[in-house]
Each structure stands twice: as structure tokens, then as C-alpha cells.
PDB file of N, CA and C in Angstrom:
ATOM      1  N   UNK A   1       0.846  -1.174   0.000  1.00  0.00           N
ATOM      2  CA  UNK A   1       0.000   0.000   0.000  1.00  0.00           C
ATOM      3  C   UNK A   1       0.894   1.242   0.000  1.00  0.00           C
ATOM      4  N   UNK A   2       0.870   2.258  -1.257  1.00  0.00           N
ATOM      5  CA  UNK A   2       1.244   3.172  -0.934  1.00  0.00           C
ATOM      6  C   UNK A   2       1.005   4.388  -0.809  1.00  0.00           C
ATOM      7  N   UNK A   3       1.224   5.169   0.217  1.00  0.00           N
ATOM      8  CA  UNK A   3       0.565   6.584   0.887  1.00  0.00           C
ATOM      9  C   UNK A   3       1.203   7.238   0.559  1.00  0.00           C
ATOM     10  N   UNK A   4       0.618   8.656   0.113  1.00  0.00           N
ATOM     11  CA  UNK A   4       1.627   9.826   0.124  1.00  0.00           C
ATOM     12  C   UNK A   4       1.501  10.798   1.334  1.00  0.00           C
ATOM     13  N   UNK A   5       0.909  10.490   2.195  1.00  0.00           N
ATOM     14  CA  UNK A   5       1.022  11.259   3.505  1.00  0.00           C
ATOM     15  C   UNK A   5       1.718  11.012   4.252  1.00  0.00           C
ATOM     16  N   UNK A   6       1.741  11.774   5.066  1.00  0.00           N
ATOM     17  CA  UNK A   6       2.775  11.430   6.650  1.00  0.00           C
ATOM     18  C   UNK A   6       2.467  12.598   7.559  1.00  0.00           C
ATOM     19  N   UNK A   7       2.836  11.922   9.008  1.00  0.00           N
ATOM     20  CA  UNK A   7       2.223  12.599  10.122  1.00  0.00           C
ATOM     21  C   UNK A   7       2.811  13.800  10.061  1.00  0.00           C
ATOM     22  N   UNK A   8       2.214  14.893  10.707  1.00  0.00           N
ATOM     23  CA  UNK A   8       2.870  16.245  10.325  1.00  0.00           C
ATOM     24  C   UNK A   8       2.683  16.769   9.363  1.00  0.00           C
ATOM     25  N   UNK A   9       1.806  16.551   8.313  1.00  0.00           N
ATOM     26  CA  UNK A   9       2.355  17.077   6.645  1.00  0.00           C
ATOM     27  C   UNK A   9       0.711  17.851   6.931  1.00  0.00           C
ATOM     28  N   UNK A  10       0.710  19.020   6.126  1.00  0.00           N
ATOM     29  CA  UNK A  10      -0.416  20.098   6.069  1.00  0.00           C
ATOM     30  C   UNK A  10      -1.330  19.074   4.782  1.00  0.00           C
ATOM     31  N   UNK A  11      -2.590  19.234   4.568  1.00  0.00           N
ATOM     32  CA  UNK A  11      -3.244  18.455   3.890  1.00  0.00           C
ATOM     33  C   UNK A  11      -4.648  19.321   3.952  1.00  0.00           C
ATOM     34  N   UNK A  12      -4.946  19.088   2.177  1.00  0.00           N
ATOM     35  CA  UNK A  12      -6.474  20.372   2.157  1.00  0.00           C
ATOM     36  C   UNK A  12      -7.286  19.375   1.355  1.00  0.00           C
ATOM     37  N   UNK A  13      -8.393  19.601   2.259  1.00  0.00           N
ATOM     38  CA  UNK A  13      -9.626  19.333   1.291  1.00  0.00           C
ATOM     39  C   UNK A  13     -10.284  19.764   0.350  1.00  0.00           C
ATOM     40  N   UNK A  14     -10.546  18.680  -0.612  1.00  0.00           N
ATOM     41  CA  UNK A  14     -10.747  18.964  -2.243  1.00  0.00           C
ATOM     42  C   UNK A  14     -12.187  18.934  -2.745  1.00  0.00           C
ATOM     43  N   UNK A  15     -13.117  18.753  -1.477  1.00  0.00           N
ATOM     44  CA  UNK A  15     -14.013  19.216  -1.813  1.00  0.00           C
ATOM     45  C   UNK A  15     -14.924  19.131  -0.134  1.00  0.00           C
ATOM     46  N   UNK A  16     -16.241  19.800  -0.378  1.00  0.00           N
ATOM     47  CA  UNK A  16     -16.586  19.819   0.949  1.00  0.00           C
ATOM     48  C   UNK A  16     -17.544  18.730   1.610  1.00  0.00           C
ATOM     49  N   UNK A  17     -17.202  18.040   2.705  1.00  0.00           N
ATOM     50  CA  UNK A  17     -17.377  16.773   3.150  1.00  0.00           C
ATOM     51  C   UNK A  17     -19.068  17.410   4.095  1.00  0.00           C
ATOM     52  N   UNK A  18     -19.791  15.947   4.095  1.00  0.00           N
ATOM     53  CA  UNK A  18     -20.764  15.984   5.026  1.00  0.00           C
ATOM     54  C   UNK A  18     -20.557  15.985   6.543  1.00  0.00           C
ATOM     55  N   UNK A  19     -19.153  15.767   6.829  1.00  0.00           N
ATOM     56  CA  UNK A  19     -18.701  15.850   8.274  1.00  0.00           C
ATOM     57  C   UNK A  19     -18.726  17.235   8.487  1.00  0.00           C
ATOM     58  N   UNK A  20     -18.608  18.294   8.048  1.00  0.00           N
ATOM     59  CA  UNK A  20     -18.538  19.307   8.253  1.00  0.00           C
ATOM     60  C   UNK A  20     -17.277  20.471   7.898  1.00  0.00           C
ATOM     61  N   UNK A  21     -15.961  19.272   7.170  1.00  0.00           N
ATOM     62  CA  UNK A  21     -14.778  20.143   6.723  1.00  0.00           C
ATOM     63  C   UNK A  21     -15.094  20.405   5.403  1.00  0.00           C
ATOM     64  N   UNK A  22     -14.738  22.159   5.228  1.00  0.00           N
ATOM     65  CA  UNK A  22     -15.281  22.720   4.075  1.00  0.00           C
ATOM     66  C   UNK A  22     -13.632  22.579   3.130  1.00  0.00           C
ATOM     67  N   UNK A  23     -14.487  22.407   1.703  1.00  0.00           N
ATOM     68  CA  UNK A  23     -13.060  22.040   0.784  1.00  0.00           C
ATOM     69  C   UNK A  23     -11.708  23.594   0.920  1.00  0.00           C
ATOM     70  N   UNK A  24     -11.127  23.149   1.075  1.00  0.00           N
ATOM     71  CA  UNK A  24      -9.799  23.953   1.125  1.00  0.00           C
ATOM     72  C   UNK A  24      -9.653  24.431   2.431  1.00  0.00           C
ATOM     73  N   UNK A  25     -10.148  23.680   3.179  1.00  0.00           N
ATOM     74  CA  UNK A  25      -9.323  23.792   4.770  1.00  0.00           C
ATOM     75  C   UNK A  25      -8.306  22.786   4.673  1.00  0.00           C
ATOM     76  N   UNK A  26      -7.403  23.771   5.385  1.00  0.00           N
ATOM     77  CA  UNK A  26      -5.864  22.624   5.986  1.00  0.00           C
ATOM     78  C   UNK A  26      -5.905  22.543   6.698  1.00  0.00           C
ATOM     79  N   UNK A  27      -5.868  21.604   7.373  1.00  0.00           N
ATOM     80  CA  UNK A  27      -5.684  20.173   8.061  1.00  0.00           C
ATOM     81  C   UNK A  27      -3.996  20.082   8.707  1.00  0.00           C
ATOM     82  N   UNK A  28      -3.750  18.903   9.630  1.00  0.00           N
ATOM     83  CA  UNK A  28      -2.479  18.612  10.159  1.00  0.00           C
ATOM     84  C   UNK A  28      -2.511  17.182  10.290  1.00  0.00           C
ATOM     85  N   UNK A  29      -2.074  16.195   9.652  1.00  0.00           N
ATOM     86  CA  UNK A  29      -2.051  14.473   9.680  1.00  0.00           C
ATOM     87  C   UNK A  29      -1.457  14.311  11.193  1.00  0.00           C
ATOM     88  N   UNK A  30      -2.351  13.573  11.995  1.00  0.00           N
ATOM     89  CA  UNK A  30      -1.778  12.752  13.217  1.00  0.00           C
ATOM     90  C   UNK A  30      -1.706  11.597  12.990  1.00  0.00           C
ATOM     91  N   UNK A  31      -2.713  10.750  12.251  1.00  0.00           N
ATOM     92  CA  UNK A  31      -2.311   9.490  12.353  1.00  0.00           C
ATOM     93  C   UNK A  31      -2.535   9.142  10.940  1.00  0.00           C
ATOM     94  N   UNK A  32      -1.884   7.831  10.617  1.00  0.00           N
ATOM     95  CA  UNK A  32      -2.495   7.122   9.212  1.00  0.00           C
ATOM     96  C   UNK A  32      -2.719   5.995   9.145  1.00  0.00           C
ATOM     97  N   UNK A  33      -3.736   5.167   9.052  1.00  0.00           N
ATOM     98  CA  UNK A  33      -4.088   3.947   9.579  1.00  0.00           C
ATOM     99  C   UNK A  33      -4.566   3.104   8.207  1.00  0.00           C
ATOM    100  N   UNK A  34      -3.615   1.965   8.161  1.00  0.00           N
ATOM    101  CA  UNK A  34      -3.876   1.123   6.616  1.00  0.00           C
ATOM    102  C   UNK A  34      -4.203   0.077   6.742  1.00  0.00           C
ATOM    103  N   UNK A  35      -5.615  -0.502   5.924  1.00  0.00           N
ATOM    104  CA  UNK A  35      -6.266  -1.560   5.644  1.00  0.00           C
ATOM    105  C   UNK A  35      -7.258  -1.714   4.990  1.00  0.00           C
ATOM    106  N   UNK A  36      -8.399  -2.631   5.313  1.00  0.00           N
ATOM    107  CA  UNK A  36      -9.767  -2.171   4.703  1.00  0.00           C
ATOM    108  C   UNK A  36     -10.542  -1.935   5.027  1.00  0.00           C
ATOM    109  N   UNK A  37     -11.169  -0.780   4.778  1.00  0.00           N
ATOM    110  CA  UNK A  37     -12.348   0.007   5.527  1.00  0.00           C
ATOM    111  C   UNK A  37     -13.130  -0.019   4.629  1.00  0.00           C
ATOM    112  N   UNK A  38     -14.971   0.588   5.263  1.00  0.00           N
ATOM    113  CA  UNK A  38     -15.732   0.597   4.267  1.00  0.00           C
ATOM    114  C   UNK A  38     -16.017   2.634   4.581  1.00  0.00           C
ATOM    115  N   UNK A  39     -15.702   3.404   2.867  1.00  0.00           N
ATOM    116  CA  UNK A  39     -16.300   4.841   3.449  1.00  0.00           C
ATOM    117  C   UNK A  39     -17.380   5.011   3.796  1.00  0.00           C
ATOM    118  N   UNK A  40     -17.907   6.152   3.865  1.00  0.00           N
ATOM    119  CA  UNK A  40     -19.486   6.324   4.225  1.00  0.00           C
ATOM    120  C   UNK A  40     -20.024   6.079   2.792  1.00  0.00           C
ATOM    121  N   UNK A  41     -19.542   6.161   1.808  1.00  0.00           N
ATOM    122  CA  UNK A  41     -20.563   5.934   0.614  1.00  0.00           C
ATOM    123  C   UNK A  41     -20.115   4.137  -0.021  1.00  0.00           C
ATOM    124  N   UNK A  42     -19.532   3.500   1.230  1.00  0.00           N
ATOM    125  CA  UNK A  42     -19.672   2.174   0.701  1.00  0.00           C
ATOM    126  C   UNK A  42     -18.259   1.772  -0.171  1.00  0.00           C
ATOM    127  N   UNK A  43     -17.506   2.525  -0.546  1.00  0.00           N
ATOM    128  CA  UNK A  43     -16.396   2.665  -1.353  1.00  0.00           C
ATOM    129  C   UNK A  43     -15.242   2.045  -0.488  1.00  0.00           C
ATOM    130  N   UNK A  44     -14.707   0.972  -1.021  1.00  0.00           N
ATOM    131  CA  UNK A  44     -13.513   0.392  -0.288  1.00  0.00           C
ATOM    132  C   UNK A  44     -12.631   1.333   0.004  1.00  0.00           C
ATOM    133  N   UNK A  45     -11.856   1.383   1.113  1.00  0.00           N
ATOM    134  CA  UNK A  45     -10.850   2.042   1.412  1.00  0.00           C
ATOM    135  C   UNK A  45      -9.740   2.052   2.054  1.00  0.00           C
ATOM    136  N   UNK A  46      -8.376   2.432   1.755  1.00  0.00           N
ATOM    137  CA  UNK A  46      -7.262   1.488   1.853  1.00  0.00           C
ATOM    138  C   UNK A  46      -6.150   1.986   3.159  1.00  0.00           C
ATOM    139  N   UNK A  47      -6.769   4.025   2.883  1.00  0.00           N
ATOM    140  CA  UNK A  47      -6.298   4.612   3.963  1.00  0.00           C
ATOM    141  C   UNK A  47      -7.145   5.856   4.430  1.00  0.00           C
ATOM    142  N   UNK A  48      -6.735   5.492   6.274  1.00  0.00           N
ATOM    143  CA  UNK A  48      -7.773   6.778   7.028  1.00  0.00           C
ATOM    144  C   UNK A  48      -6.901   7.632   7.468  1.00  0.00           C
ATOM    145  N   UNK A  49      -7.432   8.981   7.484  1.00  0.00           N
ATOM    146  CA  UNK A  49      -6.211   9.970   8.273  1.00  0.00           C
ATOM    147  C   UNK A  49      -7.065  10.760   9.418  1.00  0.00           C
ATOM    148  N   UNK A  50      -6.314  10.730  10.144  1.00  0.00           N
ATOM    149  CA  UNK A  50      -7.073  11.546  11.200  1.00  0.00           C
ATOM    150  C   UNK A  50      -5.857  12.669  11.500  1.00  0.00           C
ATOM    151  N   UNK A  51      -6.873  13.771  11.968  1.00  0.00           N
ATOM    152  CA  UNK A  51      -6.483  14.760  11.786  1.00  0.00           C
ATOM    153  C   UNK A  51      -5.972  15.789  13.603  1.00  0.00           C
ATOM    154  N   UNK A  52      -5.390  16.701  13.897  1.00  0.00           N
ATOM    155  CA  UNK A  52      -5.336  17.206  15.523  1.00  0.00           C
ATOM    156  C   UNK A  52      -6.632  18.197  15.131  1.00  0.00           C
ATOM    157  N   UNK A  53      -6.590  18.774  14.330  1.00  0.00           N
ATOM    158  CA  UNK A  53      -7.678  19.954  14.340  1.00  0.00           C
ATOM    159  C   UNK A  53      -9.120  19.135  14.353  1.00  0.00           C
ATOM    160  N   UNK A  54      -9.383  18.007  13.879  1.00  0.00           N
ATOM    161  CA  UNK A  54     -10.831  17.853  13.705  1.00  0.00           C
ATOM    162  C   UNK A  54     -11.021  16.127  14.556  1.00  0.00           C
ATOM    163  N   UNK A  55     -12.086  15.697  15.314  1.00  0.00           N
ATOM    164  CA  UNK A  55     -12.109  14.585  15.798  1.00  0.00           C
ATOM    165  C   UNK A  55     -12.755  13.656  14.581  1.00  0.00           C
ATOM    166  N   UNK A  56     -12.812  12.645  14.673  1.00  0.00           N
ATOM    167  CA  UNK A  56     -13.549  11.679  13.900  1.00  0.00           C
ATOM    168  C   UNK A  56     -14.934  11.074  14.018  1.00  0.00           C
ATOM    169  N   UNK A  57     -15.905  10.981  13.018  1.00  0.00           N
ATOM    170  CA  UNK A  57     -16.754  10.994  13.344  1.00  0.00           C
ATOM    171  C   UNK A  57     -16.973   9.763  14.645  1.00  0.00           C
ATOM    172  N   UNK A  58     -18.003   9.624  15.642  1.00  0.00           N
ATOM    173  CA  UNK A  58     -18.324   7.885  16.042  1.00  0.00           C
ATOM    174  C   UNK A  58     -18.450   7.108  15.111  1.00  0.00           C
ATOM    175  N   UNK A  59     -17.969   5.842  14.944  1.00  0.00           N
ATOM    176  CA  UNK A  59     -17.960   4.701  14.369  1.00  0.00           C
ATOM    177  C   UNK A  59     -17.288   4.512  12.937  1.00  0.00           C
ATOM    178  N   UNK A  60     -16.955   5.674  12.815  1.00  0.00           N
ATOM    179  CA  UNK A  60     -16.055   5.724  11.280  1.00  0.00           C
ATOM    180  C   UNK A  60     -13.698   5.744  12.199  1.00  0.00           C
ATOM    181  N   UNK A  61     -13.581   4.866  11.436  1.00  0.00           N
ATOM    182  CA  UNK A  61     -11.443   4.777  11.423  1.00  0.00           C
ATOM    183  C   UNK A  61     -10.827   6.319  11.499  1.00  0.00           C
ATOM    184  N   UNK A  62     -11.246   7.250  10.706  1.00  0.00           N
ATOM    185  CA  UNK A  62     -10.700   8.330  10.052  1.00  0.00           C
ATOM    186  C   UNK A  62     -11.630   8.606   8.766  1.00  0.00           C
ATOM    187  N   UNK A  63     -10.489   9.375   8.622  1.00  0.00           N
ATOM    188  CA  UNK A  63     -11.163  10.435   7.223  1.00  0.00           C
ATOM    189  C   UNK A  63     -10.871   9.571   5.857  1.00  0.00           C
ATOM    190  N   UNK A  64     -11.868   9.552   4.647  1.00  0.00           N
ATOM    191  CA  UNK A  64     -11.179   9.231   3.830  1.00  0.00           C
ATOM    192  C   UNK A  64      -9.771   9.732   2.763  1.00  0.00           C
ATOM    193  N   UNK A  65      -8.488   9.371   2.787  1.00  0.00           N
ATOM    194  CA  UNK A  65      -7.802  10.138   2.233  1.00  0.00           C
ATOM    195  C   UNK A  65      -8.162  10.096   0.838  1.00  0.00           C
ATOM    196  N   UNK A  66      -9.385   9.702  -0.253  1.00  0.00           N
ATOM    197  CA  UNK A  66      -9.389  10.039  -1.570  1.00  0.00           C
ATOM    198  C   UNK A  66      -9.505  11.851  -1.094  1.00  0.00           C
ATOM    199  N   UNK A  67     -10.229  12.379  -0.353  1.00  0.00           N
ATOM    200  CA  UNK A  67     -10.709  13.770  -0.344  1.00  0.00           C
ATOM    201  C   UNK A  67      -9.409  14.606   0.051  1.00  0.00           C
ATOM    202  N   UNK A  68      -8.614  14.325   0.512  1.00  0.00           N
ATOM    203  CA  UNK A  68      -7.888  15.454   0.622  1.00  0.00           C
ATOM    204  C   UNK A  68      -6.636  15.068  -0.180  1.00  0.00           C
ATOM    205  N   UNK A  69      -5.513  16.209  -0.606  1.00  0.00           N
ATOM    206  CA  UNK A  69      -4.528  16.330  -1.226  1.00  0.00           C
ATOM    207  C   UNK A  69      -3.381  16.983  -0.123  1.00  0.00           C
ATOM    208  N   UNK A  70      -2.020  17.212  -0.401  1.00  0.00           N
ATOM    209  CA  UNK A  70      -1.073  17.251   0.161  1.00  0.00           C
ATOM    210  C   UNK A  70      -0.773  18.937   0.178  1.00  0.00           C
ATOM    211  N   UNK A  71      -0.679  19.555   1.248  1.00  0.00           N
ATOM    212  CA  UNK A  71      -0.210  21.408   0.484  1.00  0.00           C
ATOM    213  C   UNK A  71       0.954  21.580   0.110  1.00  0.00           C
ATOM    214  N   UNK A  72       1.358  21.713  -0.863  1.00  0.00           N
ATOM    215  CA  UNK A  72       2.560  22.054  -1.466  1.00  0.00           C
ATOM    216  C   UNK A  72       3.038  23.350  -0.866  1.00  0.00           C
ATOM    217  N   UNK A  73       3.914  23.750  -0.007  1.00  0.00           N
ATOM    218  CA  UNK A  73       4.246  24.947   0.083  1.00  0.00           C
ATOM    219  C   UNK A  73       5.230  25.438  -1.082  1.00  0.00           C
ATOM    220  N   UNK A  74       5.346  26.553  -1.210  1.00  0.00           N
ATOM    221  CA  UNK A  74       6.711  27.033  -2.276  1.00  0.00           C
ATOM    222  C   UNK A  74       7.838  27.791  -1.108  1.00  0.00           C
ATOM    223  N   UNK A  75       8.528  27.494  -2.174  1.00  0.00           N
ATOM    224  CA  UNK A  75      10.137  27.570  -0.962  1.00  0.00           C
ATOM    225  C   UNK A  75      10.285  28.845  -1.063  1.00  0.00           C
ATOM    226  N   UNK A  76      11.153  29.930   0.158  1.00  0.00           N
ATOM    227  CA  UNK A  76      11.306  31.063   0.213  1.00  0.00           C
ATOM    228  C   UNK A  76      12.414  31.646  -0.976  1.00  0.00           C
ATOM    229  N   UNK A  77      11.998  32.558  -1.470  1.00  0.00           N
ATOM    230  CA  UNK A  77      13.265  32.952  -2.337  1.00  0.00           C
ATOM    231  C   UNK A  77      13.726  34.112  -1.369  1.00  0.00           C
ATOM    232  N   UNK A  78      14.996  33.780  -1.397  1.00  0.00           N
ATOM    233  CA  UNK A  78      15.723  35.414  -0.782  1.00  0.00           C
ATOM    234  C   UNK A  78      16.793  36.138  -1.765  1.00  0.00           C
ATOM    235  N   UNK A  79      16.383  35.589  -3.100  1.00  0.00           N
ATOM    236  CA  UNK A  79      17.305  36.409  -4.122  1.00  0.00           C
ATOM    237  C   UNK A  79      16.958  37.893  -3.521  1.00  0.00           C
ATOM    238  N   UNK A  80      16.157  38.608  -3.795  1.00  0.00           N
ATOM    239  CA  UNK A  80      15.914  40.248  -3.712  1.00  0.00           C
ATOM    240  C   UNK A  80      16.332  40.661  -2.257  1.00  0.00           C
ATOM    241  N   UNK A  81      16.475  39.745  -1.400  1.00  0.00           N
ATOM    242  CA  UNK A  81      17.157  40.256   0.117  1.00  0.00           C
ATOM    243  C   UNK A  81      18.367  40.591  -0.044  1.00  0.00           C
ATOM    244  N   UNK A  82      19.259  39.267  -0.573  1.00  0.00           N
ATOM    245  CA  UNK A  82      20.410  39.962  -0.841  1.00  0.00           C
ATOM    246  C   UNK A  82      21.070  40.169  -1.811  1.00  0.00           C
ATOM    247  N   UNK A  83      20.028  40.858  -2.972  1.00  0.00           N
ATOM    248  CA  UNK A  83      20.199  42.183  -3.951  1.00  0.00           C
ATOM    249  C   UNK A  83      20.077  43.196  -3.214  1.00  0.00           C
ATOM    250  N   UNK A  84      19.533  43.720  -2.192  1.00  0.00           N
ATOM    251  CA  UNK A  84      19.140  44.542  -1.695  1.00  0.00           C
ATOM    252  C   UNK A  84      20.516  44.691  -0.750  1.00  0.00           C
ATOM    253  N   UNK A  85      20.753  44.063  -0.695  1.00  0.00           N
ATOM    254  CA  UNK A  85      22.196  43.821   0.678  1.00  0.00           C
ATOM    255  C   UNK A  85      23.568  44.106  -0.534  1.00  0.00           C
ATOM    256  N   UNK A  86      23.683  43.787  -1.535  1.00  0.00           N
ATOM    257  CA  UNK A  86      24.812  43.836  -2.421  1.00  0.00           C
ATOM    258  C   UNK A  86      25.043  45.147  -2.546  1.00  0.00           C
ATOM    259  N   UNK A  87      26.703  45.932  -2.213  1.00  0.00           N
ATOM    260  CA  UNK A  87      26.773  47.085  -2.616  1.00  0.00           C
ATOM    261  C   UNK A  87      26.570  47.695  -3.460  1.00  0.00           C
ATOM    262  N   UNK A  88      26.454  48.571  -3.986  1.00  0.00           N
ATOM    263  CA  UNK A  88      26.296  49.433  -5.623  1.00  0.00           C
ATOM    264  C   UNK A  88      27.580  50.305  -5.750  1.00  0.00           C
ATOM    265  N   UNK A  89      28.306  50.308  -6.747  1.00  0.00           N
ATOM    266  CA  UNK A  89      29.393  50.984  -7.114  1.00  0.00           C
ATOM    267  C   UNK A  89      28.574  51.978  -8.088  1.00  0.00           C
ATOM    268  N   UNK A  90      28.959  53.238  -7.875  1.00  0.00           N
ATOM    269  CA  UNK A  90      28.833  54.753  -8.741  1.00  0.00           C
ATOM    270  C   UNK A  90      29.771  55.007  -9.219  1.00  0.00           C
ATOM    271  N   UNK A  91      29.944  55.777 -10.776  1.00  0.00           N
ATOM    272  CA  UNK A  91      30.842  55.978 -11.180  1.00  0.00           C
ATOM    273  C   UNK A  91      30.857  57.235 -11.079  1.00  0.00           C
ATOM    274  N   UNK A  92      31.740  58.345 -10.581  1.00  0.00           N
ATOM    275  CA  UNK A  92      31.594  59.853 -10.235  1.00  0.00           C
ATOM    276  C   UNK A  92      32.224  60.407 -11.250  1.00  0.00           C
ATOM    277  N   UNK A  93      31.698  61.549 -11.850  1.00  0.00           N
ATOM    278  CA  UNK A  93      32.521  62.085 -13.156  1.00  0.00           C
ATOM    279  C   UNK A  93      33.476  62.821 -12.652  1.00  0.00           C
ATOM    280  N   UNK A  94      34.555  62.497 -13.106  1.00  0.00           N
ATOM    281  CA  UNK A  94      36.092  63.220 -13.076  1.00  0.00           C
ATOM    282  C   UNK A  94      35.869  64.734 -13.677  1.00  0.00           C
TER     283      UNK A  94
END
């Protein structure tokens, strides 16, 4: 079985669930639990994630992970910090 989650990793929903998480909330993975489950709409399922921000419903493993996706953050650029930091030479007219 393979997961692309892991505990710790930010994770948004891709669309909005009857539990009550609206699509494009992020989320925080606590646990990931693999086997076979049945979802609420009957759909086999291979992995549950449960989440710190939200509890799980009674009688359901976790969340289904088809609904949510992974947040990609983008990495900091600090080119323009230190452009901003690089001296400037002037040429002074003689």
C-alpha cells in the first residue's frame, strides 16, 4: 500500500465533506491507519487519516484520504534580500 502522507504534513480538502470540513481547509495528519475500511458511501478504502484539528466521526477509522490532497508549500526565495544587501558601485565624473 502506498501513501503519500505522513504525520505532520499540512493536507487540504478537495471538496466539501458531510462531516462538516469545508473544501480547502488545511488540516495537520496525526495518524495514518492502513487496511480495509468501508467509506461512508460504501467505497472500499485502503487509507484513514485523522487529523489534531478535527475529531472523527463515532464509528467511522478516520477520514477518507481520496478527499484530501497534500499542500505544497513554495520555498522562500531570498534572491531580492540579498540584492538589496549587495553594494552598488557609482561611477563619479572626473
Amino acid at each position: 500500500m502506498e501513501c503519500k502522507f505522513q504525520v505532520g504534513q499540512k493536507v487540504a480538502a478537495i471538496e466539501d465533506l458531510e462531516c462538516g470540513v469545508a473544501k480547502g481547509r488545511i488540516l495537520t495528519v496525526s495518524c495514518i491507519e492502513g487496511g480495509d475500511f468501508d467509506a461512508f458511501d460504501g467505497t472500499k478504502q485502503h487509507v484513514a487519516l485523522s487529523f489534531y484539528e478535527v475529531r472523527t466521526r463515532s464509528g467511522y477509522c478516520g477520514f477518507d484520504a481520496r478527499f484530501f490532497r497534500p499542500v505544497v508549500s513554495r520555498k522562500t526565495d531570498i534572491s531580492i534580500f540579498t540584492a538589496m544587501l549587495t553594494p552598488k558601485t557609482e561611477q563619479v565624473p572626473a
